[in-house]
Structure formats: structure tokens, C-alpha cells
PDB file of N, CA and C in Angstrom:
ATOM      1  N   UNK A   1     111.445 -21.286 164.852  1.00  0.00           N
ATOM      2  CA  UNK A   1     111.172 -21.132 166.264  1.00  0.00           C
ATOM      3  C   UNK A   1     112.483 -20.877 166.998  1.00  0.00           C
ATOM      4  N   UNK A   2     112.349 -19.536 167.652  1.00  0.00           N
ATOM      5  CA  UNK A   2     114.118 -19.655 168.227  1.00  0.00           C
ATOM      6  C   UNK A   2     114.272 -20.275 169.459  1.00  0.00           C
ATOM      7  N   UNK A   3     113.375 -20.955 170.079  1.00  0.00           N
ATOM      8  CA  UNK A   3     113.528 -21.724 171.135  1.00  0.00           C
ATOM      9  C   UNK A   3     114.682 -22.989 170.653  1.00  0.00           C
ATOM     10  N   UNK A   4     114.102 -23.194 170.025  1.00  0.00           N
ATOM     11  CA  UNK A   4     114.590 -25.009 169.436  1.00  0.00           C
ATOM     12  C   UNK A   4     115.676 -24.545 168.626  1.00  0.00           C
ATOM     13  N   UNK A   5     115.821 -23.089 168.399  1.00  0.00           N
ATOM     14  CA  UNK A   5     116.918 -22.924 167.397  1.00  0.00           C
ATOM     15  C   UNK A   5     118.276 -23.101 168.380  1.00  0.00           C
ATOM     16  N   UNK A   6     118.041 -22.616 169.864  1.00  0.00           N
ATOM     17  CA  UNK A   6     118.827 -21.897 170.693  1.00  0.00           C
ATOM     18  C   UNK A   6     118.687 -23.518 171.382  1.00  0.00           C
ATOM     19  N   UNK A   7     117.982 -24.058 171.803  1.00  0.00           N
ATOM     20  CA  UNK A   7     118.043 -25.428 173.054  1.00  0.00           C
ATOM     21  C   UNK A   7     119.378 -26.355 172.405  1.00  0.00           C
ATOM     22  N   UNK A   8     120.138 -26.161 173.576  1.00  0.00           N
ATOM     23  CA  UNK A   8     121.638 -27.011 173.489  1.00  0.00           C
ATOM     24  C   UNK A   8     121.671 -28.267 174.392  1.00  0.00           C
ATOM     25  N   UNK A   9     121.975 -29.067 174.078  1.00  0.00           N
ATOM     26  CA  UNK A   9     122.177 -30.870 174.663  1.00  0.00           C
ATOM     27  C   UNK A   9     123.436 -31.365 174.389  1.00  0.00           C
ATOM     28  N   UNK A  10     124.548 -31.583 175.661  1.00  0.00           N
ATOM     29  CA  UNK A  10     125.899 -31.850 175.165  1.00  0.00           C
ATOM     30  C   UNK A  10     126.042 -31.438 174.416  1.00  0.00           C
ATOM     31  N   UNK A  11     126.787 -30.430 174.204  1.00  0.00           N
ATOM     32  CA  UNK A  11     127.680 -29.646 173.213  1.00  0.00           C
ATOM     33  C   UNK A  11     126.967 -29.564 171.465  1.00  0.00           C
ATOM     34  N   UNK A  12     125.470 -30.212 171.624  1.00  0.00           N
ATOM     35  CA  UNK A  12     124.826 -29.740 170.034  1.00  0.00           C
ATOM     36  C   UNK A  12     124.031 -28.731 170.138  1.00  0.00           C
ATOM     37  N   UNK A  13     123.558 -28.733 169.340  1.00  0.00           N
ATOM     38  CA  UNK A  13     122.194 -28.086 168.940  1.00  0.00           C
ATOM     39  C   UNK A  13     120.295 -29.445 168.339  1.00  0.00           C
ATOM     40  N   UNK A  14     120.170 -29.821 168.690  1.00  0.00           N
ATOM     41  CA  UNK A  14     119.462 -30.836 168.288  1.00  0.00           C
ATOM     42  C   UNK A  14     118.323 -30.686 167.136  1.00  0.00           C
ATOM     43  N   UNK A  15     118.003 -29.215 167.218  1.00  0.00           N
ATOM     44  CA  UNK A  15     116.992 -29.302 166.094  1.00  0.00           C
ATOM     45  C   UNK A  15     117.689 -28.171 165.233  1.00  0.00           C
ATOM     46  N   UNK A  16     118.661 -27.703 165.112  1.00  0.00           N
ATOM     47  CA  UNK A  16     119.320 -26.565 163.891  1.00  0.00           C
ATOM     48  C   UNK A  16     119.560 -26.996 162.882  1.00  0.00           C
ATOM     49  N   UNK A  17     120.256 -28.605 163.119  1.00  0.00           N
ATOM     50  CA  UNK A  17     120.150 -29.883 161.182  1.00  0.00           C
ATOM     51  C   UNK A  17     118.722 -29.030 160.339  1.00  0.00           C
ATOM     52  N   UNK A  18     118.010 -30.027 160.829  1.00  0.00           N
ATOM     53  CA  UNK A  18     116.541 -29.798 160.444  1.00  0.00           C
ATOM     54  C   UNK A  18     115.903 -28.253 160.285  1.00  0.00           C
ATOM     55  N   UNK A  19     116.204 -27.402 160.958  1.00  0.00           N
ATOM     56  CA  UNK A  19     115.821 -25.999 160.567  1.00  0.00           C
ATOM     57  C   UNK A  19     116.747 -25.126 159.266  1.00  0.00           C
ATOM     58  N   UNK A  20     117.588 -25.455 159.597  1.00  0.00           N
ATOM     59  CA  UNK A  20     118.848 -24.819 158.768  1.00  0.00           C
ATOM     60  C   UNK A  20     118.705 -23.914 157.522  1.00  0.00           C
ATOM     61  N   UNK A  21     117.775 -25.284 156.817  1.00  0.00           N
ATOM     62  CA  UNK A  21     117.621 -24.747 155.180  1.00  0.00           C
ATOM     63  C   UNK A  21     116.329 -23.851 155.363  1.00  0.00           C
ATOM     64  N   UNK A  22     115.502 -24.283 156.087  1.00  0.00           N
ATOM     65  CA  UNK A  22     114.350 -23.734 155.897  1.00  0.00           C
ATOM     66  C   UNK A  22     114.693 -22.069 156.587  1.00  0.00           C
ATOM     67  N   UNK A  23     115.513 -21.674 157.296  1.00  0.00           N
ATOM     68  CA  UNK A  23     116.145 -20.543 157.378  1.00  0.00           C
ATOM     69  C   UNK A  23     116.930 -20.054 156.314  1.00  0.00           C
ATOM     70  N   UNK A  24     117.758 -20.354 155.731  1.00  0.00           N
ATOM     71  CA  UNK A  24     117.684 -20.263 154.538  1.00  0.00           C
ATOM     72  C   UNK A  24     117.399 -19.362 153.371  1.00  0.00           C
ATOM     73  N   UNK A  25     116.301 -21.099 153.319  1.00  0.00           N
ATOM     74  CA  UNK A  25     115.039 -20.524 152.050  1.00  0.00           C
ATOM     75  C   UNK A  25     114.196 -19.261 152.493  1.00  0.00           C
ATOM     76  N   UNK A  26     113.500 -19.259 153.598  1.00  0.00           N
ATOM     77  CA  UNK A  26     112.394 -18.886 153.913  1.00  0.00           C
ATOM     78  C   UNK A  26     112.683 -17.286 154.262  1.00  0.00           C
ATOM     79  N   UNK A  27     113.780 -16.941 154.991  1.00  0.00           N
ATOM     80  CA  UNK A  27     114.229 -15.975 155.953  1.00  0.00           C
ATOM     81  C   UNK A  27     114.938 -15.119 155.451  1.00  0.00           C
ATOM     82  N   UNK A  28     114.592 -13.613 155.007  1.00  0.00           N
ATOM     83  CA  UNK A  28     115.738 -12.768 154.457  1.00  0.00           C
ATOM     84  C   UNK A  28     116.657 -12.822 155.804  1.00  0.00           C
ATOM     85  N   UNK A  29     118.096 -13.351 155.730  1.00  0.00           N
ATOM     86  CA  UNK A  29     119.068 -12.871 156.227  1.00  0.00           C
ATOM     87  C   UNK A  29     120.303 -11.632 155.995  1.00  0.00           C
ATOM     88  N   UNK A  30     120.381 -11.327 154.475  1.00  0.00           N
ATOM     89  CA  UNK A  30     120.667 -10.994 153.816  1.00  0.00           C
ATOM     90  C   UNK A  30     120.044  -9.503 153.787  1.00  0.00           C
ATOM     91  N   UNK A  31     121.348  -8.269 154.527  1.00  0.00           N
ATOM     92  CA  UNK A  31     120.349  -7.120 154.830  1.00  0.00           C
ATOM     93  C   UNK A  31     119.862  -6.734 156.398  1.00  0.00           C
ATOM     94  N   UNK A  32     119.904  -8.304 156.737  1.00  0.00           N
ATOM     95  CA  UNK A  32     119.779  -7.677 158.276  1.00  0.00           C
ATOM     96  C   UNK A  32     121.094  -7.308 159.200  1.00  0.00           C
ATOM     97  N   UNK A  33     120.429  -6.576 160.570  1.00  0.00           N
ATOM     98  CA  UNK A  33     121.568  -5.881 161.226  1.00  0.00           C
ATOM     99  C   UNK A  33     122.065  -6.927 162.077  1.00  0.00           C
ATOM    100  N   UNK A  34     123.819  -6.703 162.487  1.00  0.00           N
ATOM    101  CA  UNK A  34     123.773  -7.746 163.521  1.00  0.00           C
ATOM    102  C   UNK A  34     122.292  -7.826 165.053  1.00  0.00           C
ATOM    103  N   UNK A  35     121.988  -6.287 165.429  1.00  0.00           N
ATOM    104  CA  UNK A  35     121.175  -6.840 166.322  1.00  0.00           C
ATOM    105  C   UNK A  35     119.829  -7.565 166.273  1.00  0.00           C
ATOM    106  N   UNK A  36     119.460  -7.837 164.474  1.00  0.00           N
ATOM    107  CA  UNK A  36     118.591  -7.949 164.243  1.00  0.00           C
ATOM    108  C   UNK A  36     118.862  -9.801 163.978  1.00  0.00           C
ATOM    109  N   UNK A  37     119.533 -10.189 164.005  1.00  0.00           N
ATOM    110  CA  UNK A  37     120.078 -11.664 163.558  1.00  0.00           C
ATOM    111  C   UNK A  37     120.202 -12.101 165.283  1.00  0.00           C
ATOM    112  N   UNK A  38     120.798 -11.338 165.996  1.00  0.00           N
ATOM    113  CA  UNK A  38     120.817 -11.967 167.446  1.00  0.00           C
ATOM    114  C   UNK A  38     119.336 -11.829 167.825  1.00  0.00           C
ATOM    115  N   UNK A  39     118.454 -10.520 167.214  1.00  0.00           N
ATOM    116  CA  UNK A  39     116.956 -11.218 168.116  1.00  0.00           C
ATOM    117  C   UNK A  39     116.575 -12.637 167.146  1.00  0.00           C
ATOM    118  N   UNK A  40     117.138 -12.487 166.133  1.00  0.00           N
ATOM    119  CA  UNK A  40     116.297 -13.766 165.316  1.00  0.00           C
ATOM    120  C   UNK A  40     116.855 -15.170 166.323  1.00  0.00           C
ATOM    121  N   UNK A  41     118.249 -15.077 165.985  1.00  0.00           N
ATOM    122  CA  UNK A  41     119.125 -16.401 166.083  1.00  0.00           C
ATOM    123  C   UNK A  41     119.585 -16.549 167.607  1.00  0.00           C
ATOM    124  N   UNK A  42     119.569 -15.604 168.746  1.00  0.00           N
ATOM    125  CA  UNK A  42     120.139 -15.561 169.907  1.00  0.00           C
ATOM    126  C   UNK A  42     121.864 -14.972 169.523  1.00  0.00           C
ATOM    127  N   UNK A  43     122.586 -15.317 170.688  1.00  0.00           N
ATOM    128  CA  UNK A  43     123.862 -15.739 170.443  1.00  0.00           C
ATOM    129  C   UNK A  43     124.546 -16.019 169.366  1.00  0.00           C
ATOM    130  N   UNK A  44     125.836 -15.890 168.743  1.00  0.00           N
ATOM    131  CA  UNK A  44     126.400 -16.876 167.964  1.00  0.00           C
ATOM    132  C   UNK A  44     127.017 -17.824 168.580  1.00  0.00           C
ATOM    133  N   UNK A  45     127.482 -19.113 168.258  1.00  0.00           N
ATOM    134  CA  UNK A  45     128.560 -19.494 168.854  1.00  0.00           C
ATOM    135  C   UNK A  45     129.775 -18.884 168.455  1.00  0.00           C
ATOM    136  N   UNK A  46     130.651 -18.294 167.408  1.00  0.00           N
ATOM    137  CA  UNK A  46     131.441 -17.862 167.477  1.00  0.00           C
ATOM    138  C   UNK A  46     131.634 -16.215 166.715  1.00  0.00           C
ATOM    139  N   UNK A  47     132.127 -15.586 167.137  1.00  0.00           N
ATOM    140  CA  UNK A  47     131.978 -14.057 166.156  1.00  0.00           C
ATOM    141  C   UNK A  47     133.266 -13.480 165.316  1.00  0.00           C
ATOM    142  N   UNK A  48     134.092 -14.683 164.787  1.00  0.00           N
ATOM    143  CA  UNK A  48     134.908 -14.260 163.785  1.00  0.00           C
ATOM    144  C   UNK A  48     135.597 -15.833 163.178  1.00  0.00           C
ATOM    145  N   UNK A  49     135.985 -15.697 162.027  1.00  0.00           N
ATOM    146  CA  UNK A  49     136.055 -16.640 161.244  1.00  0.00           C
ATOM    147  C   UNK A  49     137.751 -16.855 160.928  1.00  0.00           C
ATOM    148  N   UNK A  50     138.565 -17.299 161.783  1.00  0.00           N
ATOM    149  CA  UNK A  50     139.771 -17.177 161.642  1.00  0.00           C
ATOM    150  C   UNK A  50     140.250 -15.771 161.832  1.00  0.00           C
ATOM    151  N   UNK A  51     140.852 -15.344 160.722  1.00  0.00           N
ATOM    152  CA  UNK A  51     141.123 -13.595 161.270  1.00  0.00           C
ATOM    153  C   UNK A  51     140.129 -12.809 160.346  1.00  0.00           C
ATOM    154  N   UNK A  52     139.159 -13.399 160.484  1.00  0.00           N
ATOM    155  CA  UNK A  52     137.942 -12.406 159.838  1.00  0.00           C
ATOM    156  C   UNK A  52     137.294 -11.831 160.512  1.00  0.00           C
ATOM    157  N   UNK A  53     137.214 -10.931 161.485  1.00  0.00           N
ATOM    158  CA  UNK A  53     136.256 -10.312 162.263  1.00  0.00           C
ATOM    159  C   UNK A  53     134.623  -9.989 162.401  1.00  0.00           C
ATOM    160  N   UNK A  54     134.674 -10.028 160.583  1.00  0.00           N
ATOM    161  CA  UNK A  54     132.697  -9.635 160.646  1.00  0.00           C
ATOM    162  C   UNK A  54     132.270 -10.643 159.878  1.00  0.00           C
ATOM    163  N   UNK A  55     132.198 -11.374 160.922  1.00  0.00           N
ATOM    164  CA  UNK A  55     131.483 -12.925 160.881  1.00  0.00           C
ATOM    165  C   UNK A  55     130.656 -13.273 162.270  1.00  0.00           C
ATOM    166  N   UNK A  56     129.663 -13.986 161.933  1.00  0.00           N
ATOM    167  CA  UNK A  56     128.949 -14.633 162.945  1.00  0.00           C
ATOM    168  C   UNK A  56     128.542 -16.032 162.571  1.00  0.00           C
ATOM    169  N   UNK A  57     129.192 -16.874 163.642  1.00  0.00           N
ATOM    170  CA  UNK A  57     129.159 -18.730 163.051  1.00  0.00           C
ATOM    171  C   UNK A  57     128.062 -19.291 163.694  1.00  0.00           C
ATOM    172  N   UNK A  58     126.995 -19.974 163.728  1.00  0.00           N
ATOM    173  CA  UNK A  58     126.159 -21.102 164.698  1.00  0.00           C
ATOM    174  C   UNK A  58     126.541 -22.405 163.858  1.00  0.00           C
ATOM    175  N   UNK A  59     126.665 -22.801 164.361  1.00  0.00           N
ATOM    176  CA  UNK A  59     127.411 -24.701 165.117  1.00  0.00           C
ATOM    177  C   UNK A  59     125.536 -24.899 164.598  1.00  0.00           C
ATOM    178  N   UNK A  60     125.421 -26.096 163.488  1.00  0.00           N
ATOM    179  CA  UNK A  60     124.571 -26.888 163.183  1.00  0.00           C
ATOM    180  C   UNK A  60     124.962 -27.873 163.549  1.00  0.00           C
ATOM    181  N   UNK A  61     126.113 -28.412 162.789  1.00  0.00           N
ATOM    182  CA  UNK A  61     126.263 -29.838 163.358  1.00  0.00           C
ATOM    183  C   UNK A  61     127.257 -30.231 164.190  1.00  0.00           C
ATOM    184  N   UNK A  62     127.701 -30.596 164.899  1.00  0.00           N
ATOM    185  CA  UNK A  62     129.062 -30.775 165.471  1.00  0.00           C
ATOM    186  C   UNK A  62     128.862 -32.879 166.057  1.00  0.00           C
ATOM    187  N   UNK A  63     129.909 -33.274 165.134  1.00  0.00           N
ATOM    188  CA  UNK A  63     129.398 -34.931 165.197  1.00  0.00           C
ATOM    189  C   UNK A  63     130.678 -35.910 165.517  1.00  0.00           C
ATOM    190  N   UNK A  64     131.206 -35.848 166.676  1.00  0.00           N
ATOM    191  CA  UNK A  64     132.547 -36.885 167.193  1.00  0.00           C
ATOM    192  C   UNK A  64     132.422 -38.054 166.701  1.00  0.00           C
ATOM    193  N   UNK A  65     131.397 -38.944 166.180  1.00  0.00           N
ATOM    194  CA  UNK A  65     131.507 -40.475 165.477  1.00  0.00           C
ATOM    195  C   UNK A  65     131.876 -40.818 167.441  1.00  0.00           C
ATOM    196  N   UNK A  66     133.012 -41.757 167.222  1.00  0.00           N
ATOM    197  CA  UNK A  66     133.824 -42.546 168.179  1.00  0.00           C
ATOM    198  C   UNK A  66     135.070 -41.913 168.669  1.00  0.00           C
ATOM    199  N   UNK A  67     134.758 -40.952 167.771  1.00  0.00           N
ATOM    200  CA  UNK A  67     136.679 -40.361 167.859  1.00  0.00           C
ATOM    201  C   UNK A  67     136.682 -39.339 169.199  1.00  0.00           C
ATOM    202  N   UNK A  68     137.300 -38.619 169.601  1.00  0.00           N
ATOM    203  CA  UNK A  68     137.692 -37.244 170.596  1.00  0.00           C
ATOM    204  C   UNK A  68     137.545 -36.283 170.017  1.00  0.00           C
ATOM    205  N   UNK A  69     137.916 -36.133 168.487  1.00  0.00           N
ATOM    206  CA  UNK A  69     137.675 -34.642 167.637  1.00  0.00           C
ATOM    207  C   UNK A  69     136.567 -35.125 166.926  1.00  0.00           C
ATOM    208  N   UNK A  70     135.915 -33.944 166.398  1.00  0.00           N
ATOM    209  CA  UNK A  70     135.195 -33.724 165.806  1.00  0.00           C
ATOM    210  C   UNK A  70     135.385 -34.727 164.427  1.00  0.00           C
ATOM    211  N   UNK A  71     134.191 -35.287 163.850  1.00  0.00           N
ATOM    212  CA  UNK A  71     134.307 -35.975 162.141  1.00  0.00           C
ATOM    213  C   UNK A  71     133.468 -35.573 161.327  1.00  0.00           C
ATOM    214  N   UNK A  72     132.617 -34.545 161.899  1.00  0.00           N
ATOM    215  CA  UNK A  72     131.607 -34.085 160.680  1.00  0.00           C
ATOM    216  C   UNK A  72     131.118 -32.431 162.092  1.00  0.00           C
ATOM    217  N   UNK A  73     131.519 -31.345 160.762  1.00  0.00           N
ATOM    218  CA  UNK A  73     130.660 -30.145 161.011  1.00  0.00           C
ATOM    219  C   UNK A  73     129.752 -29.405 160.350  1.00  0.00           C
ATOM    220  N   UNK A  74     129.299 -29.038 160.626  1.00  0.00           N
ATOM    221  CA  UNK A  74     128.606 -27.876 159.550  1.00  0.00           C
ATOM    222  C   UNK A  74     128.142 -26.807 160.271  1.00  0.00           C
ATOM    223  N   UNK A  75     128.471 -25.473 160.117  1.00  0.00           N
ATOM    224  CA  UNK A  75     127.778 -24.279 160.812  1.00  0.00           C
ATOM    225  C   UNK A  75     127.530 -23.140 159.641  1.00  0.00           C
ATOM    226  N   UNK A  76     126.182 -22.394 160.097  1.00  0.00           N
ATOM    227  CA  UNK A  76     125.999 -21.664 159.527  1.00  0.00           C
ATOM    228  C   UNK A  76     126.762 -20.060 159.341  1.00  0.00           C
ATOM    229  N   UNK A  77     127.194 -19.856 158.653  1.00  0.00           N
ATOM    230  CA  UNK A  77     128.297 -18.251 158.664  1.00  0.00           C
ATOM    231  C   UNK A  77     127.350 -17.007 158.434  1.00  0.00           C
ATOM    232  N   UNK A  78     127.792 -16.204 158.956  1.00  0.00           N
ATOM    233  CA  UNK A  78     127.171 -15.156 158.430  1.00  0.00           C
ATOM    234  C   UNK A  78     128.216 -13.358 158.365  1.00  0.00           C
ATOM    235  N   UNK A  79     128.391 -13.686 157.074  1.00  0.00           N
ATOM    236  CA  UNK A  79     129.473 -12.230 156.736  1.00  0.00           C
ATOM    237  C   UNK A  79     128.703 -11.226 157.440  1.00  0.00           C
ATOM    238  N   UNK A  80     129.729 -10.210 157.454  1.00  0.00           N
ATOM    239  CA  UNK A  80     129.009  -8.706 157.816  1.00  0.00           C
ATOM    240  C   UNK A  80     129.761  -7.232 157.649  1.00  0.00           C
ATOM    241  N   UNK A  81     128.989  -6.284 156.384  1.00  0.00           N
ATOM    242  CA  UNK A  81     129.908  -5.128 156.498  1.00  0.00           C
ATOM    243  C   UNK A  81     130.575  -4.399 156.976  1.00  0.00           C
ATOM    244  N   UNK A  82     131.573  -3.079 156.748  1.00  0.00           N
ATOM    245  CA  UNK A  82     131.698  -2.282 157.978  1.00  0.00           C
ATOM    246  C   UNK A  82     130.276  -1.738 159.174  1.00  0.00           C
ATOM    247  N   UNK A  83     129.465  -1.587 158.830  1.00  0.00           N
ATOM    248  CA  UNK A  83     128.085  -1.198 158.027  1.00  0.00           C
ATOM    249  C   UNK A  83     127.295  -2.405 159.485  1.00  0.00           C
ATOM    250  N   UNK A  84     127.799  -3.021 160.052  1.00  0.00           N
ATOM    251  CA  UNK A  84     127.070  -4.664 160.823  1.00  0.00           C
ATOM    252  C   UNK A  84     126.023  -5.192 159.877  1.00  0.00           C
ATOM    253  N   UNK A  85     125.902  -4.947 158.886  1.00  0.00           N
ATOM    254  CA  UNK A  85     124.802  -5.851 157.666  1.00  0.00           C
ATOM    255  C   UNK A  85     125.467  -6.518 157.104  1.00  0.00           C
ATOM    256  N   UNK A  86     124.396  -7.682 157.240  1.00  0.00           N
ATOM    257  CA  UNK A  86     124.621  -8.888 156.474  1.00  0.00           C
ATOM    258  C   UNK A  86     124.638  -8.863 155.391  1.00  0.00           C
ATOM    259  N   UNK A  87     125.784  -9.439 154.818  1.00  0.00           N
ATOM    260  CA  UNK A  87     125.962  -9.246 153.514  1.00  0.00           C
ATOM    261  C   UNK A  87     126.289 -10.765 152.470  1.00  0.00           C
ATOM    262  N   UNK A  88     126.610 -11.816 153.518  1.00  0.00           N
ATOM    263  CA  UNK A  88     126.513 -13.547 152.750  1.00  0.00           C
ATOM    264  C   UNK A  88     126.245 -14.057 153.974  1.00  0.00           C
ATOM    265  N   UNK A  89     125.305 -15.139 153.369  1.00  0.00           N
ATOM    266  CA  UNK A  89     125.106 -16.131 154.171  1.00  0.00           C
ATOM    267  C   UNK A  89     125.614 -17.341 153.413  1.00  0.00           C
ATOM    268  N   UNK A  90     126.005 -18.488 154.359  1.00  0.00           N
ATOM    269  CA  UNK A  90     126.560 -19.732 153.887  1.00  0.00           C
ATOM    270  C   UNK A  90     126.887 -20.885 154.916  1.00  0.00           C
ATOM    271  N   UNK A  91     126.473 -22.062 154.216  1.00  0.00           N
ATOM    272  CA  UNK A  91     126.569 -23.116 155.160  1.00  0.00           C
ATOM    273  C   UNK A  91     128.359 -23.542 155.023  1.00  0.00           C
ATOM    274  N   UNK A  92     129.208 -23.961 155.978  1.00  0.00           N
ATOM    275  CA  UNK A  92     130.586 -24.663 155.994  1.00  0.00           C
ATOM    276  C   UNK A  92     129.833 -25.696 156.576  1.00  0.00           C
ATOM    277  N   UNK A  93     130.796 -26.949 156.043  1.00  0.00           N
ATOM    278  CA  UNK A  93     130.456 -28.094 155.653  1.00  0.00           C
ATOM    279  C   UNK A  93     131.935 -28.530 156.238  1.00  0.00           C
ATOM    280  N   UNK A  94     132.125 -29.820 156.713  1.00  0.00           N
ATOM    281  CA  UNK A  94     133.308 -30.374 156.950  1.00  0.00           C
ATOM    282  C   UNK A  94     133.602 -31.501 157.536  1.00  0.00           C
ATOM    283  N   UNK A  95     133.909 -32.802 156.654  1.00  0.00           N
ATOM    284  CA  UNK A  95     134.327 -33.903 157.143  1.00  0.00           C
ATOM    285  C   UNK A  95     135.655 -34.660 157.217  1.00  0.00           C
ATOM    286  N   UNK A  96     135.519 -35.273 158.063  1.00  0.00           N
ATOM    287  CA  UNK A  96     136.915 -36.111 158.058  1.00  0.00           C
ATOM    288  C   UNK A  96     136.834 -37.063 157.127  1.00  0.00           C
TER     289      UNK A  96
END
């Protein structure tokens, strides 16, 4: 559902944990065009991966604990050819 994919609450996403895999499993991503991933997914939150340019990131988890920075992330990546097709998908994972 891209409502709930897209609905943001303080700086999360609240239901993208829980959808994640089942996008995934379920969803050729793999092949589609970038404009075809923004009607799926909306927005990215970010559109390059350090100095990688053909990337598109959504922010699954983003989890401060107690701290000011971040202690647990995970967002979904999504490579992309010269070509704007998707060509990997992959979850980053990252804890303190």
C-alpha cells in the first residue's frame, strides 16, 4: 500500500519495518524504471549513495535508542543503470 509506505511520523516511516520484505519477496523491482519505482515507492529519501549517483535509498528504519545519533538503520537501496533500470535491490543494515 503506498500510502503507509509513504506516511512519515517524526523523522520515521512507521509501517516500512513491516512491509519491507514483503516488497521484496512479492514485487519485481528488479527491471523497473526509475519513474516506475517513484509511482510505486513515492519519493526517495535519498538519490545517491556516497559518490554513487544511481542509487535510490528509503529510510526503513531510523532508531536514536537514548542517544542524539542514530543506533540502528536500515534502508532499502536501489542501484540503477546508465539505462535508469533497476538493476540491485538491497537492504543496508546498521548498528551501533
Amino acid at each position: 500500500e503506498k500510502n503507509g509506505w509513504q506516511k512519515k511520523s517524526d523523522f520515521v516511516y512507521p509501517k516500512r519495518y513491516a512491509m519491507v520484505q514483503d516488497l521484496m519477496d512479492n514485487h519485481k523491482l528488479v527491471g523497473l524504471t526509475t519513474r516506475e519505482v517513484r509511482d510505486l515507492l513515492g519519493s526517495p529519501d535519498y538519490t545517491e549513495l556516497g559518490d554513487k549517483p544511481n542509487w535510490m535509498t528509503y529510510q526503513v528504519v531510523l532508531d536514536f535508542g537514548w542517544d542524539i545519533d542514530p543506533v540502528h538503520t536500515k534502508d532499502l537501496v536501489l542501484e540503477f543503470n546508465q539505462d535508469s533500470v533497476v538493476t540491485k535491490v538491497d537492504l543496508l543494515e546498521w548498528k551501533k
